[in-house]
C-alpha atoms as a PDB file:
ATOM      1  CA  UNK A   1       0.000   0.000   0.000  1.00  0.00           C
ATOM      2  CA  UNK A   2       1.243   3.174  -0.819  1.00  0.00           C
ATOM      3  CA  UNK A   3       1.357   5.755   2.319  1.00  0.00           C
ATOM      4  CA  UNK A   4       3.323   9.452   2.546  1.00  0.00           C
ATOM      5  CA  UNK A   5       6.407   7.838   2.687  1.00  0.00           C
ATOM      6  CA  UNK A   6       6.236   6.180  -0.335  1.00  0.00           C
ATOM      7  CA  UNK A   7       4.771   9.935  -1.863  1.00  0.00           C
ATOM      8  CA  UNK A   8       7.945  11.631  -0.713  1.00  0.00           C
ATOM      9  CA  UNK A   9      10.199   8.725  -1.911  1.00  0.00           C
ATOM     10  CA  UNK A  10       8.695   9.250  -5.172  1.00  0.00           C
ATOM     11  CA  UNK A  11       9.406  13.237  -5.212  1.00  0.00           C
ATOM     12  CA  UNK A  12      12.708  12.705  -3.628  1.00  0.00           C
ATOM     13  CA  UNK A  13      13.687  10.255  -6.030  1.00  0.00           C
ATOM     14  CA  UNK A  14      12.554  12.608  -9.492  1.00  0.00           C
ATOM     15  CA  UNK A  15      14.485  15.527  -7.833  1.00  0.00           C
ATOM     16  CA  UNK A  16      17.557  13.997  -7.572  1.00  0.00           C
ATOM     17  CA  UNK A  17      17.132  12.242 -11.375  1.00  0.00           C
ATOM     18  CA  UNK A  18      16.750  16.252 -12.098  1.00  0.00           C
ATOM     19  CA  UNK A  19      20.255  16.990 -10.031  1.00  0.00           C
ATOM     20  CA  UNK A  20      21.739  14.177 -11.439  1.00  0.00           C
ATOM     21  CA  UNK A  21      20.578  13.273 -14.581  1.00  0.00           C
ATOM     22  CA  UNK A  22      23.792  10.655 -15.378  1.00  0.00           C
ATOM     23  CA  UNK A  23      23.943   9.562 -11.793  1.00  0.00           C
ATOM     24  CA  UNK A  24      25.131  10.376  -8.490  1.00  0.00           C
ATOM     25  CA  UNK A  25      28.971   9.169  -9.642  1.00  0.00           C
ATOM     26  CA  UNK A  26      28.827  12.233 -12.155  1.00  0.00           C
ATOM     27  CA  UNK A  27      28.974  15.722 -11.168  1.00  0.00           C
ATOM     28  CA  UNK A  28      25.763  17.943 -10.256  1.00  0.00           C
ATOM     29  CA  UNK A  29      23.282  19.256 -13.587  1.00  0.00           C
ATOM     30  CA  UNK A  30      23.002  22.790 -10.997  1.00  0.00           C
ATOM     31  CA  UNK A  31      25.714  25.478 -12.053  1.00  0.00           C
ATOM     32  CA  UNK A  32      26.472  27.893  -9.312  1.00  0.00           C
ATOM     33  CA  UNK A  33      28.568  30.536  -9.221  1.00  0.00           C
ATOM     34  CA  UNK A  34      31.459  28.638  -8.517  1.00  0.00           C
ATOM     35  CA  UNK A  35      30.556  25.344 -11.004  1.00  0.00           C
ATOM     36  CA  UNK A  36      28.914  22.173 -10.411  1.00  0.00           C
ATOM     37  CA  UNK A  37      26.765  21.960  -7.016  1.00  0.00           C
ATOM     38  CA  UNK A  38      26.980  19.047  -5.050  1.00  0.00           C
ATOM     39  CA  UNK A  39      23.615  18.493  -3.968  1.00  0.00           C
ATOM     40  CA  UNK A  40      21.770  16.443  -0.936  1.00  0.00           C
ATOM     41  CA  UNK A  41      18.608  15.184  -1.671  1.00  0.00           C
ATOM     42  CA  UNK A  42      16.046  13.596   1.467  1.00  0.00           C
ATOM     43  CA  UNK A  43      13.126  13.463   3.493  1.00  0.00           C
ATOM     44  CA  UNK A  44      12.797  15.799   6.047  1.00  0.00           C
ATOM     45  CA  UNK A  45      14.066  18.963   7.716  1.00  0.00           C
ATOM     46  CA  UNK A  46      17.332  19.280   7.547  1.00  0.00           C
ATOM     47  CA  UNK A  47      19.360  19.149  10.341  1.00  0.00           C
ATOM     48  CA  UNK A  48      21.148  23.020  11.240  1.00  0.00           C
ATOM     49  CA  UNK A  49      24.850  22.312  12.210  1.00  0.00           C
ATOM     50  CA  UNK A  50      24.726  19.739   9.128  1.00  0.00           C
ATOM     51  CA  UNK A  51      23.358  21.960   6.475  1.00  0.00           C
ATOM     52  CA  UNK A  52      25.663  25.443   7.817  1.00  0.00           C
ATOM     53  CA  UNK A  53      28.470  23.632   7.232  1.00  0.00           C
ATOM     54  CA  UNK A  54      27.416  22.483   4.052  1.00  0.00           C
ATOM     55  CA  UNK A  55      26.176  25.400   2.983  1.00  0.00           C
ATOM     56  CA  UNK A  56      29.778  27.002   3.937  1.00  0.00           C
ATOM     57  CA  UNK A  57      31.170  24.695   1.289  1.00  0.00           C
ATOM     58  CA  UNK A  58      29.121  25.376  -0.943  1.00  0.00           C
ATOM     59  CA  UNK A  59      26.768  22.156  -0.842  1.00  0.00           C
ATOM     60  CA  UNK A  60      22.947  22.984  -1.400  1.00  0.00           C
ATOM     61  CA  UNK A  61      20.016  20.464   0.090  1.00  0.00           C
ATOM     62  CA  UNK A  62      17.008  19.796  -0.974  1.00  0.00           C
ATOM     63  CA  UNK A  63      13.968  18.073   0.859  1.00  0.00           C
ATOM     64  CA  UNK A  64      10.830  16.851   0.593  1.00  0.00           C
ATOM     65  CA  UNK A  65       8.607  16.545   3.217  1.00  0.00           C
ATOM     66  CA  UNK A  66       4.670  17.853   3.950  1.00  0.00           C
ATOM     67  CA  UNK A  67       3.843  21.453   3.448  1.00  0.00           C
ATOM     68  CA  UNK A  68       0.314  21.087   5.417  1.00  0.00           C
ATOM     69  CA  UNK A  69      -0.608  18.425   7.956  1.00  0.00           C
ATOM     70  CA  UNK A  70      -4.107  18.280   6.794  1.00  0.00           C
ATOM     71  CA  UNK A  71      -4.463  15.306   3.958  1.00  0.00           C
ATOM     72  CA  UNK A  72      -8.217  15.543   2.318  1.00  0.00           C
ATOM     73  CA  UNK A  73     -10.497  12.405   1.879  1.00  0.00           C
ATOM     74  CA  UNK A  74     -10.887  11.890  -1.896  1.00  0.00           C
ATOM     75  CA  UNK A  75     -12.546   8.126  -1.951  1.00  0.00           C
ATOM     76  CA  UNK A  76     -14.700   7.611  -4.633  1.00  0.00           C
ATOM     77  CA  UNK A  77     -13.702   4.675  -6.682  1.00  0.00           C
ATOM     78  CA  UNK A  78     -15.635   1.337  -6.528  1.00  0.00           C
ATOM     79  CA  UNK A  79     -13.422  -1.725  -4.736  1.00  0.00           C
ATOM     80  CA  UNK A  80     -12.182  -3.571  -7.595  1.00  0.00           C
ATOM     81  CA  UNK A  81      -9.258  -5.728  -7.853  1.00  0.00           C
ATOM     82  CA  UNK A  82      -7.416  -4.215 -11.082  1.00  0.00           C
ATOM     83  CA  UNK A  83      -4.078  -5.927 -12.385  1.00  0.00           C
ATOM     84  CA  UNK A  84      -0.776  -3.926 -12.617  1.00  0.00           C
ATOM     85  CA  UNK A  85       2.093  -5.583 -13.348  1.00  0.00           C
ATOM     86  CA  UNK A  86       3.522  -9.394 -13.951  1.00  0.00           C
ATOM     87  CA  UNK A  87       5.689 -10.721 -11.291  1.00  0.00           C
ATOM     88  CA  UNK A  88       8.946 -11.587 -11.556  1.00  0.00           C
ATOM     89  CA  UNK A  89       9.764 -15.532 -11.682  1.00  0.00           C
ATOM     90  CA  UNK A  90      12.995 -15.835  -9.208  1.00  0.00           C
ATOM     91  CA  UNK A  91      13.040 -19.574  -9.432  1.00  0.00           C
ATOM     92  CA  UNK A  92      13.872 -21.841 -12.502  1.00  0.00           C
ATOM     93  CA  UNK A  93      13.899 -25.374 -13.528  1.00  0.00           C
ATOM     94  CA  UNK A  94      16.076 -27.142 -16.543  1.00  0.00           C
ATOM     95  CA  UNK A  95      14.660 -29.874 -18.007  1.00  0.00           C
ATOM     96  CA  UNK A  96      16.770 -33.109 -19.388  1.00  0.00           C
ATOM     97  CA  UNK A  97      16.125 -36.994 -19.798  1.00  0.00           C
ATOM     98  CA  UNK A  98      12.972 -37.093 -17.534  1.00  0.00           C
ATOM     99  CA  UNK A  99      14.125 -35.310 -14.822  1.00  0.00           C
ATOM    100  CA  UNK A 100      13.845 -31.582 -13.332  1.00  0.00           C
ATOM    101  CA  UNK A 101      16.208 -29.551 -11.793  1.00  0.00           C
ATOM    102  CA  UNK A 102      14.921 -26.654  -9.943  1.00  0.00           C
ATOM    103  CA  UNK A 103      17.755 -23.546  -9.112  1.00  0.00           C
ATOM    104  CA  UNK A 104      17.259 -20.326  -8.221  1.00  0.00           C
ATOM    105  CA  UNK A 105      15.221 -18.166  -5.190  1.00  0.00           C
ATOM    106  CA  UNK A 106      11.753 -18.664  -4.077  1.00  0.00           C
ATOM    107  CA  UNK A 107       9.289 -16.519  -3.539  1.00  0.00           C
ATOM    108  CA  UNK A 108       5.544 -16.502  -3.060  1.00  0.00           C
ATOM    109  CA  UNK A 109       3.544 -15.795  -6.149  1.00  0.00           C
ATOM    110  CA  UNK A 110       5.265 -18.461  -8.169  1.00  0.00           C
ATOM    111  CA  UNK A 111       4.035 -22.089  -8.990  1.00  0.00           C
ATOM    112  CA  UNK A 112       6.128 -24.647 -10.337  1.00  0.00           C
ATOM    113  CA  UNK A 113       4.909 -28.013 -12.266  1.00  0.00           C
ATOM    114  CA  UNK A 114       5.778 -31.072 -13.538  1.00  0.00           C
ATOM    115  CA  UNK A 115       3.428 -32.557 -16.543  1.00  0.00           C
ATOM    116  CA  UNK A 116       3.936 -36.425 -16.873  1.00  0.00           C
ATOM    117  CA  UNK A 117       2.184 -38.039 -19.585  1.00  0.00           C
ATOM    118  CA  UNK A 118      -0.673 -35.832 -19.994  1.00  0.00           C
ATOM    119  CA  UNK A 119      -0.997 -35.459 -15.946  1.00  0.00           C
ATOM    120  CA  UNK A 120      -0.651 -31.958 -13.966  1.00  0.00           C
ATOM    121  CA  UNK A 121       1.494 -31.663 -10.699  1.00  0.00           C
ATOM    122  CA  UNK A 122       1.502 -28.233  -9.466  1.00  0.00           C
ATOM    123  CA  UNK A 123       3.319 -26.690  -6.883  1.00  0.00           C
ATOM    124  CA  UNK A 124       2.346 -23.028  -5.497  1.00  0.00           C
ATOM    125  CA  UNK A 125       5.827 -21.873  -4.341  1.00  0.00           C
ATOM    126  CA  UNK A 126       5.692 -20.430  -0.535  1.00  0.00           C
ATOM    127  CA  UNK A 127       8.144 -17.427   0.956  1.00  0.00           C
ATOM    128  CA  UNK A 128       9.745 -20.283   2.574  1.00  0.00           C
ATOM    129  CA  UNK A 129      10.857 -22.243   0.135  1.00  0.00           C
ATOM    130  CA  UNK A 130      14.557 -23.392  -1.245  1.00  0.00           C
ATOM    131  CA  UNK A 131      14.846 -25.272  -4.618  1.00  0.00           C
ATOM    132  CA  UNK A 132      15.232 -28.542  -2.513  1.00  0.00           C
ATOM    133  CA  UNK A 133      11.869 -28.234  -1.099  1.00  0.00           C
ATOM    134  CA  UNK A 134       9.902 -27.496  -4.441  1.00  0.00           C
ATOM    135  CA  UNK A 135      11.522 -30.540  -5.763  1.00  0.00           C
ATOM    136  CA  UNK A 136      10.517 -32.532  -2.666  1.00  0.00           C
ATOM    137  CA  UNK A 137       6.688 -31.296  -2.947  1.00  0.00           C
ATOM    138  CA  UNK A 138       6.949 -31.851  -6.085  1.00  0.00           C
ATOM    139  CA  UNK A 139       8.021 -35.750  -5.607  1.00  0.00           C
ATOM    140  CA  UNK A 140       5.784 -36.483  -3.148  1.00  0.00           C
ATOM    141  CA  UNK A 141       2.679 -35.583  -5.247  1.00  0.00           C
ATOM    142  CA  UNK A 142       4.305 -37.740  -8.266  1.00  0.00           C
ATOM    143  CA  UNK A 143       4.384 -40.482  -5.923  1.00  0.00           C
ATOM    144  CA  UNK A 144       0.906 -40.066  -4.676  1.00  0.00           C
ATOM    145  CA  UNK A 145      -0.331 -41.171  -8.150  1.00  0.00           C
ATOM    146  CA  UNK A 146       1.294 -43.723  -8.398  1.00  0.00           C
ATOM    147  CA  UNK A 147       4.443 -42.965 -10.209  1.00  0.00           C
ATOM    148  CA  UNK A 148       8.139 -44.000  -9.179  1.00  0.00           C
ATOM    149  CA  UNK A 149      10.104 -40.894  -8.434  1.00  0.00           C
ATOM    150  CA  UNK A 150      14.040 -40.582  -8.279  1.00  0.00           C
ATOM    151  CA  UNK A 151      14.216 -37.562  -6.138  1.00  0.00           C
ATOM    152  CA  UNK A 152      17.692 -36.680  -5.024  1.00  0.00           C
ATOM    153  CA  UNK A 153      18.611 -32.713  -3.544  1.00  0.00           C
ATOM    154  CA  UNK A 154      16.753 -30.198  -6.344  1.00  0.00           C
ATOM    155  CA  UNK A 155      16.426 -32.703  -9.244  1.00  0.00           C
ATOM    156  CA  UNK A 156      12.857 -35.127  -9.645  1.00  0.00           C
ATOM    157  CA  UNK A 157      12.872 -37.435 -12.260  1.00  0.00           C
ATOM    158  CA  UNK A 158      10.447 -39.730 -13.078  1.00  0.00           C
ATOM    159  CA  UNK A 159      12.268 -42.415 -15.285  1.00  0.00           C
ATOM    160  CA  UNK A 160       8.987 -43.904 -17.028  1.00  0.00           C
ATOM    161  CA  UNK A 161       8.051 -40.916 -18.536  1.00  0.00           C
ATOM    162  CA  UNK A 162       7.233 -40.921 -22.045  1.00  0.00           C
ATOM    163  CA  UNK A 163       5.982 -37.016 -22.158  1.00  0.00           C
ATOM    164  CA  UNK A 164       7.860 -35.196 -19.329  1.00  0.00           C
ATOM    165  CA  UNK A 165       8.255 -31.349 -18.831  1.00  0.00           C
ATOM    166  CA  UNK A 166       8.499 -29.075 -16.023  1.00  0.00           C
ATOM    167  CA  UNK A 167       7.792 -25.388 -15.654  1.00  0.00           C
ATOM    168  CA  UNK A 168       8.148 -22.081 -13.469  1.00  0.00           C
ATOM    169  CA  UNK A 169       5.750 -19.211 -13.890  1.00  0.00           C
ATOM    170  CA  UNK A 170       4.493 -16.136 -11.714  1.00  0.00           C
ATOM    171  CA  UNK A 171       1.501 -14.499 -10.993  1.00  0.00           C
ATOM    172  CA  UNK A 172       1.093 -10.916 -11.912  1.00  0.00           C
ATOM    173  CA  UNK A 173       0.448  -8.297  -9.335  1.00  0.00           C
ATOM    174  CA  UNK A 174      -3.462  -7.308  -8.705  1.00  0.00           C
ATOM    175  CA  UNK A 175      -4.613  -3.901  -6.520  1.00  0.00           C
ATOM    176  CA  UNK A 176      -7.579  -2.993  -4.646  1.00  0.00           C
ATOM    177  CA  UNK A 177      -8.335   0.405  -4.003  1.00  0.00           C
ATOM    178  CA  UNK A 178      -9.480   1.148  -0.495  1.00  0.00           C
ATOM    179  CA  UNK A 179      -8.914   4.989   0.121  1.00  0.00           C
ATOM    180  CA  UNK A 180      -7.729   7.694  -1.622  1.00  0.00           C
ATOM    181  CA  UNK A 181      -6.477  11.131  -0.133  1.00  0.00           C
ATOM    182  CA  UNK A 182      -4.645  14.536  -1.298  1.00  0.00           C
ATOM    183  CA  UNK A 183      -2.128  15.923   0.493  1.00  0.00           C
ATOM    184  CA  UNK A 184       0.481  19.096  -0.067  1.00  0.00           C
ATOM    185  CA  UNK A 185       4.348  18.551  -0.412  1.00  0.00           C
ATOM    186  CA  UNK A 186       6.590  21.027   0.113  1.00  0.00           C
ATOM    187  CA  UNK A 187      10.020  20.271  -1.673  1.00  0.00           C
ATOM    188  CA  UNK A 188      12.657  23.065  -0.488  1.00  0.00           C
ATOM    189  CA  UNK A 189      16.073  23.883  -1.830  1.00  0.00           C
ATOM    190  CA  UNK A 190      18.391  25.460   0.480  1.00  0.00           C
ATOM    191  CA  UNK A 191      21.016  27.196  -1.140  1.00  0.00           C
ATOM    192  CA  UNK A 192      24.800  29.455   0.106  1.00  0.00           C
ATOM    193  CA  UNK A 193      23.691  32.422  -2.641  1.00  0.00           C
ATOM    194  CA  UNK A 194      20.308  33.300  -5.041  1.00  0.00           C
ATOM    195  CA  UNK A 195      22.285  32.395  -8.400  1.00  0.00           C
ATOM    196  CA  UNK A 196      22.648  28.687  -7.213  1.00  0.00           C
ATOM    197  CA  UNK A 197      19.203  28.959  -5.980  1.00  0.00           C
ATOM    198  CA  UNK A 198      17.805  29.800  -9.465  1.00  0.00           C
ATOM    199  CA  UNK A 199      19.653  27.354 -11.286  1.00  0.00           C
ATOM    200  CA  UNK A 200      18.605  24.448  -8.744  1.00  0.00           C
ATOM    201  CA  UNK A 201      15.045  25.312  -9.467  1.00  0.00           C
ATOM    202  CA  UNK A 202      15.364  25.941 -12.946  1.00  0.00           C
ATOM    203  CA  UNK A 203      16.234  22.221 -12.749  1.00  0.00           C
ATOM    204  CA  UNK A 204      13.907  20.999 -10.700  1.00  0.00           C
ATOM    205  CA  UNK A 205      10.955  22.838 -10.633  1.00  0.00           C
ATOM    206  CA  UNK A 206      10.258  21.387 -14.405  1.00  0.00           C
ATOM    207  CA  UNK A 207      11.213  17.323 -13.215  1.00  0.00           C
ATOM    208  CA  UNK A 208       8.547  18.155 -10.854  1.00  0.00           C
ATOM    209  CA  UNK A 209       5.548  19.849 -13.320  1.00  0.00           C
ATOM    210  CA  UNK A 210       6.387  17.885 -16.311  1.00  0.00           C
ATOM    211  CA  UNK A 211       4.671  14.240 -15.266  1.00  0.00           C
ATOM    212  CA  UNK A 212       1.082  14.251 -14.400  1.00  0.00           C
ATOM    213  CA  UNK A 213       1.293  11.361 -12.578  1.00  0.00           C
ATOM    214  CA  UNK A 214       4.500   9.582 -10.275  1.00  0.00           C
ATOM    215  CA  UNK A 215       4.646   5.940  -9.953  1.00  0.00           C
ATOM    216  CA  UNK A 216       4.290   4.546  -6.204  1.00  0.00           C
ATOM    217  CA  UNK A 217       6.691   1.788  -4.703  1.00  0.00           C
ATOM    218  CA  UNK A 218       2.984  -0.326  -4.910  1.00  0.00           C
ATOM    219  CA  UNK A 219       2.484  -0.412  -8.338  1.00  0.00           C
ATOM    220  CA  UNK A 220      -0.111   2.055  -8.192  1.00  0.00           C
ATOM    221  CA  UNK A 221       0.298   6.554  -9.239  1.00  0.00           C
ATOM    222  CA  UNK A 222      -0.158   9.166  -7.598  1.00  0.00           C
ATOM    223  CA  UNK A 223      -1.196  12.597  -9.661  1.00  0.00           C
ATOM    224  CA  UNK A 224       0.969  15.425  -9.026  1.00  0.00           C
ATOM    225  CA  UNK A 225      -0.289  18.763  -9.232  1.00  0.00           C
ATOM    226  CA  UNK A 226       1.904  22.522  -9.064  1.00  0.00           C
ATOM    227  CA  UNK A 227       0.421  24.349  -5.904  1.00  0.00           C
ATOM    228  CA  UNK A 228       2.820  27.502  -5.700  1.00  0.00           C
ATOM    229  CA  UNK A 229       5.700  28.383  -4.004  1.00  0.00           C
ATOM    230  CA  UNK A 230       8.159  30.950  -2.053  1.00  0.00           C
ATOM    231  CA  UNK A 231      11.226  32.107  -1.893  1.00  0.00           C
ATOM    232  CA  UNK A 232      13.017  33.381   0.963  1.00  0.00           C
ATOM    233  CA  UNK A 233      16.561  35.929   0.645  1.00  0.00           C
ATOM    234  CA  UNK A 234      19.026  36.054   3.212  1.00  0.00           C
ATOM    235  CA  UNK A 235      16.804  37.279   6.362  1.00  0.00           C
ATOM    236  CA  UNK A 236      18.349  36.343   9.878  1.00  0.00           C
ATOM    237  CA  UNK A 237      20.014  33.697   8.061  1.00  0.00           C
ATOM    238  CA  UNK A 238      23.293  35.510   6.045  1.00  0.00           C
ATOM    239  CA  UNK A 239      24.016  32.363   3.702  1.00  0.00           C
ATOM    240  CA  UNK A 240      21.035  30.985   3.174  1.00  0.00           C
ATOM    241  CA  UNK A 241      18.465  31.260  -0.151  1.00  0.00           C
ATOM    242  CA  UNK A 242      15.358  29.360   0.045  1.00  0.00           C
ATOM    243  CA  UNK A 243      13.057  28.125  -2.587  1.00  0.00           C
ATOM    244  CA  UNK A 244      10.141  26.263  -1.859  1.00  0.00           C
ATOM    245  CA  UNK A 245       7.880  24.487  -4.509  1.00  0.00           C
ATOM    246  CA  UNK A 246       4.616  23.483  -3.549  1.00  0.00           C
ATOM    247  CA  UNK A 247       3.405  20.531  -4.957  1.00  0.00           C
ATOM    248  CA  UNK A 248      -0.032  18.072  -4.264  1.00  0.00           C
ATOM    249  CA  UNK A 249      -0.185  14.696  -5.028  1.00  0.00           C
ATOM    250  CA  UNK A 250      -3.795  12.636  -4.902  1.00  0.00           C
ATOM    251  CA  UNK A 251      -2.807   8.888  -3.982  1.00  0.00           C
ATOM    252  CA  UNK A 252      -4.445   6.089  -3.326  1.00  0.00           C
ATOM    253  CA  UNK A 253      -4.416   3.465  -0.480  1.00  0.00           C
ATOM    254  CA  UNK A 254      -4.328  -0.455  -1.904  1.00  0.00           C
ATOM    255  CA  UNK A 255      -4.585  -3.783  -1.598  1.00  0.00           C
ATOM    256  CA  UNK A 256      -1.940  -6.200  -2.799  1.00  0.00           C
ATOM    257  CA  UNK A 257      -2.415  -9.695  -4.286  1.00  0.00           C
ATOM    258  CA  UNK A 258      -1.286 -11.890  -6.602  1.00  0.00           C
ATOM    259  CA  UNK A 259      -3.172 -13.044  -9.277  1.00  0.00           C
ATOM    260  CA  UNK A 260      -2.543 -17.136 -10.617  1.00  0.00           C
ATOM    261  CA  UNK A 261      -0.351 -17.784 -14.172  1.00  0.00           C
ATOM    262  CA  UNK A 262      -0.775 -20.678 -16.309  1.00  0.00           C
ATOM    263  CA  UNK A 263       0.958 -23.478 -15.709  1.00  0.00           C
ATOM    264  CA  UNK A 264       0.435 -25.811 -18.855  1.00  0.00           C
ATOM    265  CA  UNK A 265      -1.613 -24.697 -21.462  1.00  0.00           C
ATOM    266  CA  UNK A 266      -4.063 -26.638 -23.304  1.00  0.00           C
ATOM    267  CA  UNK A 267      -2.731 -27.765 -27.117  1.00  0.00           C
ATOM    268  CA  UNK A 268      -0.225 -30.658 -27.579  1.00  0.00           C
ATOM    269  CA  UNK A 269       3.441 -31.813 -27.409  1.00  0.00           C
ATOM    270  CA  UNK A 270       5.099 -34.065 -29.332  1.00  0.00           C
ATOM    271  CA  UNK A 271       7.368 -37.114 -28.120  1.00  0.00           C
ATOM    272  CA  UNK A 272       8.888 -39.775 -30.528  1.00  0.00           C
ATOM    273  CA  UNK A 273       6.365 -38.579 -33.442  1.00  0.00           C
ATOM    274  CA  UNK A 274       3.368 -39.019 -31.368  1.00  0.00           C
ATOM    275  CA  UNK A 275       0.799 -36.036 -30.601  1.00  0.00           C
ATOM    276  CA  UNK A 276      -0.514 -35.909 -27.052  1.00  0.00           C
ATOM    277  CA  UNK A 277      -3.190 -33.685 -26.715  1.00  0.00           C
ATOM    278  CA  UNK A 278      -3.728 -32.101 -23.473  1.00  0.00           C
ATOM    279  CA  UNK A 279      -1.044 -29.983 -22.802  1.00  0.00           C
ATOM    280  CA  UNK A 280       1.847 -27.604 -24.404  1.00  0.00           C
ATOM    281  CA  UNK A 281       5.457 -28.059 -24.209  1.00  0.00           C
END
């Protein structure tokens, strides 16, 4: 479920692609008065000794964090579950002389098979899992039916086979909208003089108004919106030039799940010349 953190990670993360278009290992995209800024990007206030001194070498910040405590209710969606995005399939299985080697990391969401003649053994992968485990599961439920199962660390083979194959797939990733609020960001540049303060916003101010809508760590967007902003010159403070942008973003609260992926198709394989229909290779 996205939340405000994952909001300001969002912003955070397009200003510093702005500040650092090629990377934080290459030098700054703002041009003060003295060349390339070095530039802190984060969550947050910053902290005063921290950003004096680097302010006194010449190192602006810039952070993202609310401008307004308030965050307004905009439900109005119906509860569906809507699909986003496939899932990754961290686990993998080779295939060679009736037998099935299974390698890689497990993770929920994934199911792993083994077709034997026509028949179905599936396997829904758990958090827990190893590679030694899947092929265990895996051997037990060829042995439940009756066939005789070699099963030896991540490798199943069933040596009767005439049509044997084995396969990994994943689920894709499915939300539910629950909620759905607005809610004002203030992203603030804090800069040693005005010309590096213009040139960080020139940068930054157009990352930020150019999409219409920032993608959430959930899978789900969030639509940004220009609200204003202020600048502040010198003041109490001697070396410091503010700039703050105002920005809203409407965002929605979710449910995560993952949705099933075919195993074995229905069409045909062939083995020795001879079509079985039933499943696909």
């Amino acid at each position: 479920m996205a939340d405000q953190a994952d909001v300001e990670n969002a912003l955070a993360a397009l200003v510093a692609t702005a500040v650092y278009p090629n990377g934080t290992g290459e030098v700054s995209a703002v041009v003060g008065p003295r060349g390339a800024v070095t530039c802190r990007v984060y969550r947050g206030l910053p902290n005063a000794p921290a950003l004096e001194a680097d302010l006194a070498q010449g190192v602006m910040h810039a952070t993202v964090f609310t401008a307004d405590p308030v965050v307004k209710n905009t439900t109005r969606f119906p509860r569906v579950w809507q699909a986003v995005a496939p899932v990754p399939a961290t686990l993998s299985v080779m295939i060679g002389n009736q037998a099935a080697t299974f390698s890689g990391v497990c993770a929920a969401g994934q199911l792993a098979g083994i077709a034997v003649d026509g028949a179905i053994f599936p396997y829904a992968v758990q958090a827990r899992d190893t590679p030694p485990t899947v092929a265990s599961n895996l051997a037990a439920l060829l042995r439940a039916a009756g066939w005789l199962v070699d099963y030896a660390g991540t490798t199943v083979t069933v040596p009767a086979a005439r049509l044997f194959t084995a396969r990994v797939v994943a689920g894709g990733l499915a939300l539910q909208e629950i909620k759905r609020q607005v809610q004002a960001f203030r992203i603030s540049l804090w800069c040693r003089d005005p010309l590096t303060r213009d040139a960080a916003a020139a940068k930054i101010d157009p990352a930020l108004a150019a999409p219409n809508f920032i993608q959430l760590a959930d899978g789900s967007c969030g639509h940004l919106v220009f609200a204003g902003g202020t600048s502040t010159d010198a003041g109490a403070d001697a070396a410091l030039y503010r700039r703050d942008l105002i920005y809203t973003v409407e965002y929605p609260t979710t449910l995560a799940a993952i949705t099933p992926a075919m195993l074995f198709g229905v069409g045909g394989i062939e083995a020795n010349g001879a079509f079985i229909a039933g499943i696909s290779g």
